[in-house]
C-alpha atoms as a PDB file:
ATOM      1  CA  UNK A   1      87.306  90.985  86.318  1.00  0.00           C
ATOM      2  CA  UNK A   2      89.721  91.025  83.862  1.00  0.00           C
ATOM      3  CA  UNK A   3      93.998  91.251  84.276  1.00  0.00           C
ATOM      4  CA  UNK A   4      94.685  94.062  87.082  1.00  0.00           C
ATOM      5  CA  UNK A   5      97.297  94.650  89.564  1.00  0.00           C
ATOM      6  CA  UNK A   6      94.824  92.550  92.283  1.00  0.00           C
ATOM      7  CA  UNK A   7      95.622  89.153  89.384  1.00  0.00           C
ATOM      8  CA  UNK A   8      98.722  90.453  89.418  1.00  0.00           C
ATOM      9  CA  UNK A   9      99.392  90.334  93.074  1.00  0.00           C
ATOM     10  CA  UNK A  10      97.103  87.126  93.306  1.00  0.00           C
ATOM     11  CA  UNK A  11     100.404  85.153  91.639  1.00  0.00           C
ATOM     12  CA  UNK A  12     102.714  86.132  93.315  1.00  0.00           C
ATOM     13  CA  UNK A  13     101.140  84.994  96.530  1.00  0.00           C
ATOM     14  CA  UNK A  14      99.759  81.555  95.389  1.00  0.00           C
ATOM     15  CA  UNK A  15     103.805  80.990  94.385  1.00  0.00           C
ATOM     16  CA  UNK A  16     104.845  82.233  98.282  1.00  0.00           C
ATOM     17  CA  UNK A  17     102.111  79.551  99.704  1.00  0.00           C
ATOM     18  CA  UNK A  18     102.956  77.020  97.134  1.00  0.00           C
ATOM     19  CA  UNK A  19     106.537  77.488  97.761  1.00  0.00           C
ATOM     20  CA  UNK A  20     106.596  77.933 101.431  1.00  0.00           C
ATOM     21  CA  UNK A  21     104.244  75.143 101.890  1.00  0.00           C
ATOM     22  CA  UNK A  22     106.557  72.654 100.297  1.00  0.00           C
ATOM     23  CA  UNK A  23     109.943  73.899 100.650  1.00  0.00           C
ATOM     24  CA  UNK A  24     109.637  76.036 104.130  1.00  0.00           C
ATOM     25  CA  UNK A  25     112.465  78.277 104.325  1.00  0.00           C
ATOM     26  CA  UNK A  26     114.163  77.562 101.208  1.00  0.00           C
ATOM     27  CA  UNK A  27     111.024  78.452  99.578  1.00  0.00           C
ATOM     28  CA  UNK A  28     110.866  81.965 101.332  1.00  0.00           C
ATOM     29  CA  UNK A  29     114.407  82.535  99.815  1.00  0.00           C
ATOM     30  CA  UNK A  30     113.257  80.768  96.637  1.00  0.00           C
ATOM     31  CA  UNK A  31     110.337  83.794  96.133  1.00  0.00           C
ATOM     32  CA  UNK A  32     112.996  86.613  97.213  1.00  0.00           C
ATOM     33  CA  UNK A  33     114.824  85.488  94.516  1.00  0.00           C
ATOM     34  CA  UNK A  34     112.236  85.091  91.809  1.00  0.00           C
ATOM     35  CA  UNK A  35     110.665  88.053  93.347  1.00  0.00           C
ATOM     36  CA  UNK A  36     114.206  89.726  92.080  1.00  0.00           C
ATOM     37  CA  UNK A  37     114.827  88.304  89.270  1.00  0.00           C
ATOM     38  CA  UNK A  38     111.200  89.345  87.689  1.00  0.00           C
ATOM     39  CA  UNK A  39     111.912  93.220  89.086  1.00  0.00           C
ATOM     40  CA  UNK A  40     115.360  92.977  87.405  1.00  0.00           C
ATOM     41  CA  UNK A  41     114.077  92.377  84.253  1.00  0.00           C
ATOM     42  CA  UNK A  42     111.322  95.014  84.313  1.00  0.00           C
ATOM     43  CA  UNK A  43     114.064  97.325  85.000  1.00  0.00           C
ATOM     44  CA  UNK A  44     116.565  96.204  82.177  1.00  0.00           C
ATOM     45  CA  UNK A  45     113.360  97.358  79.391  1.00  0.00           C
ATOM     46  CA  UNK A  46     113.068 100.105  80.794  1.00  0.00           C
ATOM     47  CA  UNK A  47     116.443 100.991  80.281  1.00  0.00           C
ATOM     48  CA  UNK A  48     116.720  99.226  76.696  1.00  0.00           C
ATOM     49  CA  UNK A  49     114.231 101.586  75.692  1.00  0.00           C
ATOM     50  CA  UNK A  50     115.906 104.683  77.257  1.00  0.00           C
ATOM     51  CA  UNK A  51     119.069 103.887  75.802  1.00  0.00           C
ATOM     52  CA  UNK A  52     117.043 103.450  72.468  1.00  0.00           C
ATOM     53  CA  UNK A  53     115.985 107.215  72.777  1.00  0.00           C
ATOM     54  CA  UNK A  54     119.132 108.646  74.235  1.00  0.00           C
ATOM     55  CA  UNK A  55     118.131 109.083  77.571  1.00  0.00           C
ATOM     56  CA  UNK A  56     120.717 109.159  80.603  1.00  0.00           C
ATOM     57  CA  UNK A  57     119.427 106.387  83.527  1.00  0.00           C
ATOM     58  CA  UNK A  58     118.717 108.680  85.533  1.00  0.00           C
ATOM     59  CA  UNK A  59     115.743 108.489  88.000  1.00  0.00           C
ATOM     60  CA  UNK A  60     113.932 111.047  86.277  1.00  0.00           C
ATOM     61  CA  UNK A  61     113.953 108.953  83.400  1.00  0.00           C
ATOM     62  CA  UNK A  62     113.140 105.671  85.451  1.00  0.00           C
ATOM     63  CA  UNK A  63     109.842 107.480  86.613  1.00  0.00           C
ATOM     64  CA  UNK A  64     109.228 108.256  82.668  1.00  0.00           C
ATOM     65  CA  UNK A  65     109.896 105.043  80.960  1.00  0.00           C
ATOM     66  CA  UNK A  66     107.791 102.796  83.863  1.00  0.00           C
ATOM     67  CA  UNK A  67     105.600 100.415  82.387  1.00  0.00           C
ATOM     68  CA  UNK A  68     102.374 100.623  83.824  1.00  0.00           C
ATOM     69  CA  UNK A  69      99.905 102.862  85.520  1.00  0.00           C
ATOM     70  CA  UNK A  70      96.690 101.618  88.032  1.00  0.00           C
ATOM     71  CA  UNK A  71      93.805 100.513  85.372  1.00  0.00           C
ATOM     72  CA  UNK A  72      90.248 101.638  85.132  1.00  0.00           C
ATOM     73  CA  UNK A  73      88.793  99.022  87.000  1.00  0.00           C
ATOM     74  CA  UNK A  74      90.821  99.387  90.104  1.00  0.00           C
ATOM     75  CA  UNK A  75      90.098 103.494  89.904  1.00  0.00           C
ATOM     76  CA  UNK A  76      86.551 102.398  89.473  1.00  0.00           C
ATOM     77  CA  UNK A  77      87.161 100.128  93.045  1.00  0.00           C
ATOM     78  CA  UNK A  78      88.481 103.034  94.771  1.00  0.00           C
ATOM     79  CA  UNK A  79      91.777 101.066  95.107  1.00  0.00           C
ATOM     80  CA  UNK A  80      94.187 102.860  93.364  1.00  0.00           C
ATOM     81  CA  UNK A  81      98.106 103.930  94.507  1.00  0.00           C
ATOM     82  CA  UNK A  82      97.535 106.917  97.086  1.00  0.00           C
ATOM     83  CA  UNK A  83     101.359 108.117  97.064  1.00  0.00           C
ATOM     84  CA  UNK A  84     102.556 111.792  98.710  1.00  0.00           C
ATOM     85  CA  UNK A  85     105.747 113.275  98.162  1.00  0.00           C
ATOM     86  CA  UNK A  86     107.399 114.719 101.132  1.00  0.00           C
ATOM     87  CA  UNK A  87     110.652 114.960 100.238  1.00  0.00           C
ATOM     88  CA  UNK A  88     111.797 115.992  96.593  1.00  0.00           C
ATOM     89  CA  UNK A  89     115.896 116.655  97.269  1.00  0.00           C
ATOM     90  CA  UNK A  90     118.205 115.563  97.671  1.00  0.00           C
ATOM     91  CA  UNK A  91     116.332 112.084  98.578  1.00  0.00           C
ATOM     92  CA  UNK A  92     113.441 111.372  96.925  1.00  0.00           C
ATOM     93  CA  UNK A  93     110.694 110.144  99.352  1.00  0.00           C
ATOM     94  CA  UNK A  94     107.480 108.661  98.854  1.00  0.00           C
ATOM     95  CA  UNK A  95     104.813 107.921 101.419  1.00  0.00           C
ATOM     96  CA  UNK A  96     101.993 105.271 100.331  1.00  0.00           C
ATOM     97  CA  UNK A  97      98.846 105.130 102.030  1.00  0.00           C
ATOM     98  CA  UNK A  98      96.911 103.216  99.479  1.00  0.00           C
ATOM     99  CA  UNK A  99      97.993 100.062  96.771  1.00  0.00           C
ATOM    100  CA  UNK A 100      96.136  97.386  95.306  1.00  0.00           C
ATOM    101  CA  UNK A 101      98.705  94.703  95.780  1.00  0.00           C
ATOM    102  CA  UNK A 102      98.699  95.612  99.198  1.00  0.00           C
ATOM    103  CA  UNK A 103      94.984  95.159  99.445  1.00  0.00           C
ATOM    104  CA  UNK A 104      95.466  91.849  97.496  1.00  0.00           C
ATOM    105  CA  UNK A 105      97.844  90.473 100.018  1.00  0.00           C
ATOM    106  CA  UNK A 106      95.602  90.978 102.586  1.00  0.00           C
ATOM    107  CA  UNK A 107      92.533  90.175 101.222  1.00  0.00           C
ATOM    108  CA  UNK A 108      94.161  86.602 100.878  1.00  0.00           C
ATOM    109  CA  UNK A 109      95.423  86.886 104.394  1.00  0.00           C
ATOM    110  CA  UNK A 110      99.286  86.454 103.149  1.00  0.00           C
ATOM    111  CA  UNK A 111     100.987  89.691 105.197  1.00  0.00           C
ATOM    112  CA  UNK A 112     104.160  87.530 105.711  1.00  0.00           C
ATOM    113  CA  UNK A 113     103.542  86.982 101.160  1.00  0.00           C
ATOM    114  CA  UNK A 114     103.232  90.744 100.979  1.00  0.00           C
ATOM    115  CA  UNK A 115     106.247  91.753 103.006  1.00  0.00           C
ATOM    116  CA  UNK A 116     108.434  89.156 101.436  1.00  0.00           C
ATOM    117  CA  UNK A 117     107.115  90.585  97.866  1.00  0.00           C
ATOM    118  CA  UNK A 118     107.250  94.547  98.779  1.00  0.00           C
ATOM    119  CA  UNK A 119     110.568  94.810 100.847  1.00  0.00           C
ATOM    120  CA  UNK A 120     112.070  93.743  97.202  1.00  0.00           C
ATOM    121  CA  UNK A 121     110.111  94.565  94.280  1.00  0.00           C
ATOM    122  CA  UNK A 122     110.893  98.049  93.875  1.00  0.00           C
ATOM    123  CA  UNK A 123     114.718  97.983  94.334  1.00  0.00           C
ATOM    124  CA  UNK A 124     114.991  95.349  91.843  1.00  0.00           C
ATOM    125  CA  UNK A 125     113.310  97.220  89.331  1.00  0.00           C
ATOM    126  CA  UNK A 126     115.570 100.096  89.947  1.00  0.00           C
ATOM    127  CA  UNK A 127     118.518  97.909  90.416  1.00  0.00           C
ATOM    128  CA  UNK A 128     117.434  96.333  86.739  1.00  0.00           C
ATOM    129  CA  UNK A 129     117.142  99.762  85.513  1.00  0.00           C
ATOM    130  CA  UNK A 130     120.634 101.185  86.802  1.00  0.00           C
ATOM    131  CA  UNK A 131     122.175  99.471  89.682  1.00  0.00           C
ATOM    132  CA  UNK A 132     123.688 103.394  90.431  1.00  0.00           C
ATOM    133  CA  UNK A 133     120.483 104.551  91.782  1.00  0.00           C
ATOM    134  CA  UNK A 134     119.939 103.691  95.116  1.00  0.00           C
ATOM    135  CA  UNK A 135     116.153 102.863  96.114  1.00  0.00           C
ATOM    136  CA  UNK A 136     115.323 101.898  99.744  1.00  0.00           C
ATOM    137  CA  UNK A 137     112.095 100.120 101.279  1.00  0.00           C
ATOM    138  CA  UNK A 138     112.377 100.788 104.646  1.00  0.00           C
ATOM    139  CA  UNK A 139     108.637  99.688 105.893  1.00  0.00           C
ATOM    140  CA  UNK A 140     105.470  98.805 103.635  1.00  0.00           C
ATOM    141  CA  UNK A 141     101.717  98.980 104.706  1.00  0.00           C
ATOM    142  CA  UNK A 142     102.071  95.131 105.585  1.00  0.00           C
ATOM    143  CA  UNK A 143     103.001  96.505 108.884  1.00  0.00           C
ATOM    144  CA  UNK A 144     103.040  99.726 109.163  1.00  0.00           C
ATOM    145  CA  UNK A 145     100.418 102.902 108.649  1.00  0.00           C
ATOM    146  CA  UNK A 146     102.548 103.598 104.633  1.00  0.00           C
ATOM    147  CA  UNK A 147     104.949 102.683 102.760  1.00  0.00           C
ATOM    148  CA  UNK A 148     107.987 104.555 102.870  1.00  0.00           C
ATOM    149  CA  UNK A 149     110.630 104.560  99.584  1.00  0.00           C
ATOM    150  CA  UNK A 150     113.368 106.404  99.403  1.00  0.00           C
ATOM    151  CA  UNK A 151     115.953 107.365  96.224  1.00  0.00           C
ATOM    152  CA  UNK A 152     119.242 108.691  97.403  1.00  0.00           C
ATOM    153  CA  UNK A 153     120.148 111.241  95.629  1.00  0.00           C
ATOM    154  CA  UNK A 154     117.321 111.338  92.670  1.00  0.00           C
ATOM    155  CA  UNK A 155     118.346 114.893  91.352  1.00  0.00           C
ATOM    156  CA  UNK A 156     114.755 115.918  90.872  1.00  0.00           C
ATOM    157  CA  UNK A 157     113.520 118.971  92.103  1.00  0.00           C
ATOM    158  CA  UNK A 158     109.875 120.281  92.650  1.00  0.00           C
ATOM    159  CA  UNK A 159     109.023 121.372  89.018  1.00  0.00           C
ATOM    160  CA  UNK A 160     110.330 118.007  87.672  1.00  0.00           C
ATOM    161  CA  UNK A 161     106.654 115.943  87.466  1.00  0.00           C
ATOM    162  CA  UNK A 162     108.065 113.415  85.038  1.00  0.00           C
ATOM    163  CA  UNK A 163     104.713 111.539  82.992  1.00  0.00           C
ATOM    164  CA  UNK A 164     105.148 107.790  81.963  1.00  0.00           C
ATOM    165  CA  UNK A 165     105.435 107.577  77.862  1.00  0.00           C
ATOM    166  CA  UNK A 166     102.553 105.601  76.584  1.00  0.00           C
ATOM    167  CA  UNK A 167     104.544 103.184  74.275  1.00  0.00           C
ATOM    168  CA  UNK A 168     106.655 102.132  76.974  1.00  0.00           C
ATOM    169  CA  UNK A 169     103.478 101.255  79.577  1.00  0.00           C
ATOM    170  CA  UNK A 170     102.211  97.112  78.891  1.00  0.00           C
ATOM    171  CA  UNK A 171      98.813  95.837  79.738  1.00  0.00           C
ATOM    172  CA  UNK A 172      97.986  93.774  83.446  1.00  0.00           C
ATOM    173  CA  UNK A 173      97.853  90.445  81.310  1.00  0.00           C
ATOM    174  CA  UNK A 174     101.698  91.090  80.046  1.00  0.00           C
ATOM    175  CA  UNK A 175     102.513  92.195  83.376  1.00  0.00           C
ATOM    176  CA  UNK A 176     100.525  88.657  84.961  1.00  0.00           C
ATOM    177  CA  UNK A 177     101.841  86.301  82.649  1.00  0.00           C
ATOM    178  CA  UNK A 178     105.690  87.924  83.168  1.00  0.00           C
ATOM    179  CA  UNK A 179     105.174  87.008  86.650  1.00  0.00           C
ATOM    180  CA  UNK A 180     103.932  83.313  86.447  1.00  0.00           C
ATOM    181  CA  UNK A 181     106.901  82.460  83.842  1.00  0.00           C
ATOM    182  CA  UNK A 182     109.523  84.456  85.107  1.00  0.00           C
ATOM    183  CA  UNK A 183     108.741  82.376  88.604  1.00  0.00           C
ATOM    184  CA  UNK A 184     108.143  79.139  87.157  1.00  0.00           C
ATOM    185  CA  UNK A 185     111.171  79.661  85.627  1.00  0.00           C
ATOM    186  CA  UNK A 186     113.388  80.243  88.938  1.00  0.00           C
ATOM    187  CA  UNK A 187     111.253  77.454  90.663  1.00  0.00           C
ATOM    188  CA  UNK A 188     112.410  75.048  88.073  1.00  0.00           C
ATOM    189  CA  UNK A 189     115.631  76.311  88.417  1.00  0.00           C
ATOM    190  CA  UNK A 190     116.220  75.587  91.938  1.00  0.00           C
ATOM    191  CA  UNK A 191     114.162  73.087  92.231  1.00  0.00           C
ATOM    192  CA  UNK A 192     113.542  71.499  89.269  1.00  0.00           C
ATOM    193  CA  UNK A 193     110.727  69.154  88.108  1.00  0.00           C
ATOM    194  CA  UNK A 194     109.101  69.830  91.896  1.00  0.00           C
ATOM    195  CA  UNK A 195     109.861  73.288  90.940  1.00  0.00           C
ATOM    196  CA  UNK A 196     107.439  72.746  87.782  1.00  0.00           C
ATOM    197  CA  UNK A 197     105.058  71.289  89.868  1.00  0.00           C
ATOM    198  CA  UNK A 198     104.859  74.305  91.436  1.00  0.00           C
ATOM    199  CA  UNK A 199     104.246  76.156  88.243  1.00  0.00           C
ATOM    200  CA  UNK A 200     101.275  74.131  87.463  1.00  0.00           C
ATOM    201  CA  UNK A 201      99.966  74.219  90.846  1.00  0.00           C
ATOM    202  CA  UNK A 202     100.024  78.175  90.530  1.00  0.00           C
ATOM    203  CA  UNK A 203      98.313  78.385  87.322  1.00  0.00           C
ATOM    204  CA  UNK A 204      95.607  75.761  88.752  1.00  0.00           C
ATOM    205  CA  UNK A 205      95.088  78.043  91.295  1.00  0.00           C
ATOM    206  CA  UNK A 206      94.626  81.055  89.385  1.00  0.00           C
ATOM    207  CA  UNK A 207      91.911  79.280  86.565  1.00  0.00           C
ATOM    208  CA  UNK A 208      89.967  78.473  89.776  1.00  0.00           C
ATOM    209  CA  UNK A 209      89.424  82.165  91.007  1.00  0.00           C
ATOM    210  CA  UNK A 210      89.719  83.601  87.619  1.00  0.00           C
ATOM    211  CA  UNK A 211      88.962  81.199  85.327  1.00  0.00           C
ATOM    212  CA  UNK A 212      90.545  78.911  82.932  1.00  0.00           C
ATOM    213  CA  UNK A 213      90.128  81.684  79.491  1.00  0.00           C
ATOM    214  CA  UNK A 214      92.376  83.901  81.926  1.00  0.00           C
ATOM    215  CA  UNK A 215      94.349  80.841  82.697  1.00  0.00           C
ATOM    216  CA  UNK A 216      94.954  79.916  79.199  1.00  0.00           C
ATOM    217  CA  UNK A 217      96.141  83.277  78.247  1.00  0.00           C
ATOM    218  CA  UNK A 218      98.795  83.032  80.530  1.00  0.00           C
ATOM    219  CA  UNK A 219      99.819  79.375  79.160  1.00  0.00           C
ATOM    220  CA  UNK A 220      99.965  81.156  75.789  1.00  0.00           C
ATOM    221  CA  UNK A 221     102.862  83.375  76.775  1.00  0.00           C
ATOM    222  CA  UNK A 222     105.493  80.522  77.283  1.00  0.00           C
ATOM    223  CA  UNK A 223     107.603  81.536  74.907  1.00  0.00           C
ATOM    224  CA  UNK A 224     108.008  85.115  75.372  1.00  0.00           C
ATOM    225  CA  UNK A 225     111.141  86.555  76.323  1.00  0.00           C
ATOM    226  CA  UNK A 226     110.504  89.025  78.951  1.00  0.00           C
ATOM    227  CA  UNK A 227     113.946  90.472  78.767  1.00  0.00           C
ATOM    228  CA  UNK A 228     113.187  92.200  75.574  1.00  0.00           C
ATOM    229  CA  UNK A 229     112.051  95.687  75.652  1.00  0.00           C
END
């Protein structure tokens, strides 16, 4: 197995059990927060690069400039997003039945990781993006049938079937290794050198179900500033 949204997904839980283990509640508020602070930046290259080409920051233009789409090997798995539209305008609505992080979660047996991760995640990305657009969570498949999402007042219509650019989409091991620094990083921040600790526990965890090559590769992004589209 190489990176994929299930590694992906893997992280972030090992930092909710890490963190929750040693720091109970504040560590629940600890992942919101990192949980936030990685979406926020996804969303702020996304809009550096819009604003690059001209583009308005619009939600149309979210949905073009995204920055990743579900990889071969989770097609292959049969695990891919399953997403239906049933409301275009004025809201936009999407109904998930099917996502590989939410498999991930509960493969692990982390539904309370999952909600705490999916309630969030989205809305920070948009918020990064434009904090304008309004995007709402209001239940996930942690604990209900779908996800629901809503955007208030998208302005897209039925003919508008906006495709992701290719140079803007980054590869599952970018995606990974933003994860494990950007919550190191707000671990350390709150908590400091425990909040390291933490950091290195996480990456111990993930070179013993994926190996320390995979490992490594994430080690070697340290100095990467994921705030730069």
């Amino acid at each position: 197995m190489g990176f994929n949204e299930m590694t992906h997904a893997f992280l972030a839980a090992r930092y909710y059990v890490r963190l929750t283990e040693e720091f109970g509640d504040r560590g629940h508020a600890a992942f919101i927060h990192a949980t936030q602070y990685y979406g926020s930046q996804r969303g702020r290259r996304m809009a550096q690069r819009a604003i690059r080409d001209g583009e308005e920051l619009n939600y149309e233009t979210y949905c073009r400039y995204g920055e990743w789409v579900n990889t071969k090997e989770i097609q292959d798995m049969g695990a891919a997003n399953k997403v239906e539209v049933p409301e275009v305008a004025p809201d936009y609505t999407m109904h998930i039945f099917a996502c590989p992080w939410h498999q991930q979660f509960k493969n692990m047996g982390l539904k309370e990781a999952g909600l705490a991760y999916c309630s969030v995640l989205d809305a920070s990305i948009c918020r990064g993006f434009n904090p304008q657009i309004v995007y709402e969570v209001p239940q996930t498949l942690h604990d209900h049938d779908y996800c629901i999402q809503i955007v208030r007042d998208a302005g897209m219509s039925a003919d508008k079937k906006p495709q992701k650019k290719p140079e803007g989409l980054r590869s599952f091991e970018y995606h990974c290794a933003h994860t494990y620094w950007s919550y190191r990083e707000v671990c350390e921040a709150i908590f400091g050198e425990e909040g390291l600790a933490i950091g290195e526990q996480v990456l111990e965890d993930f070179a013993k179900e994926y190996g320390r090559e995979m490992a490594d590769i994430l080690a070697g992004y340290r100095d990467t500033n994921f705030n730069m589209a």
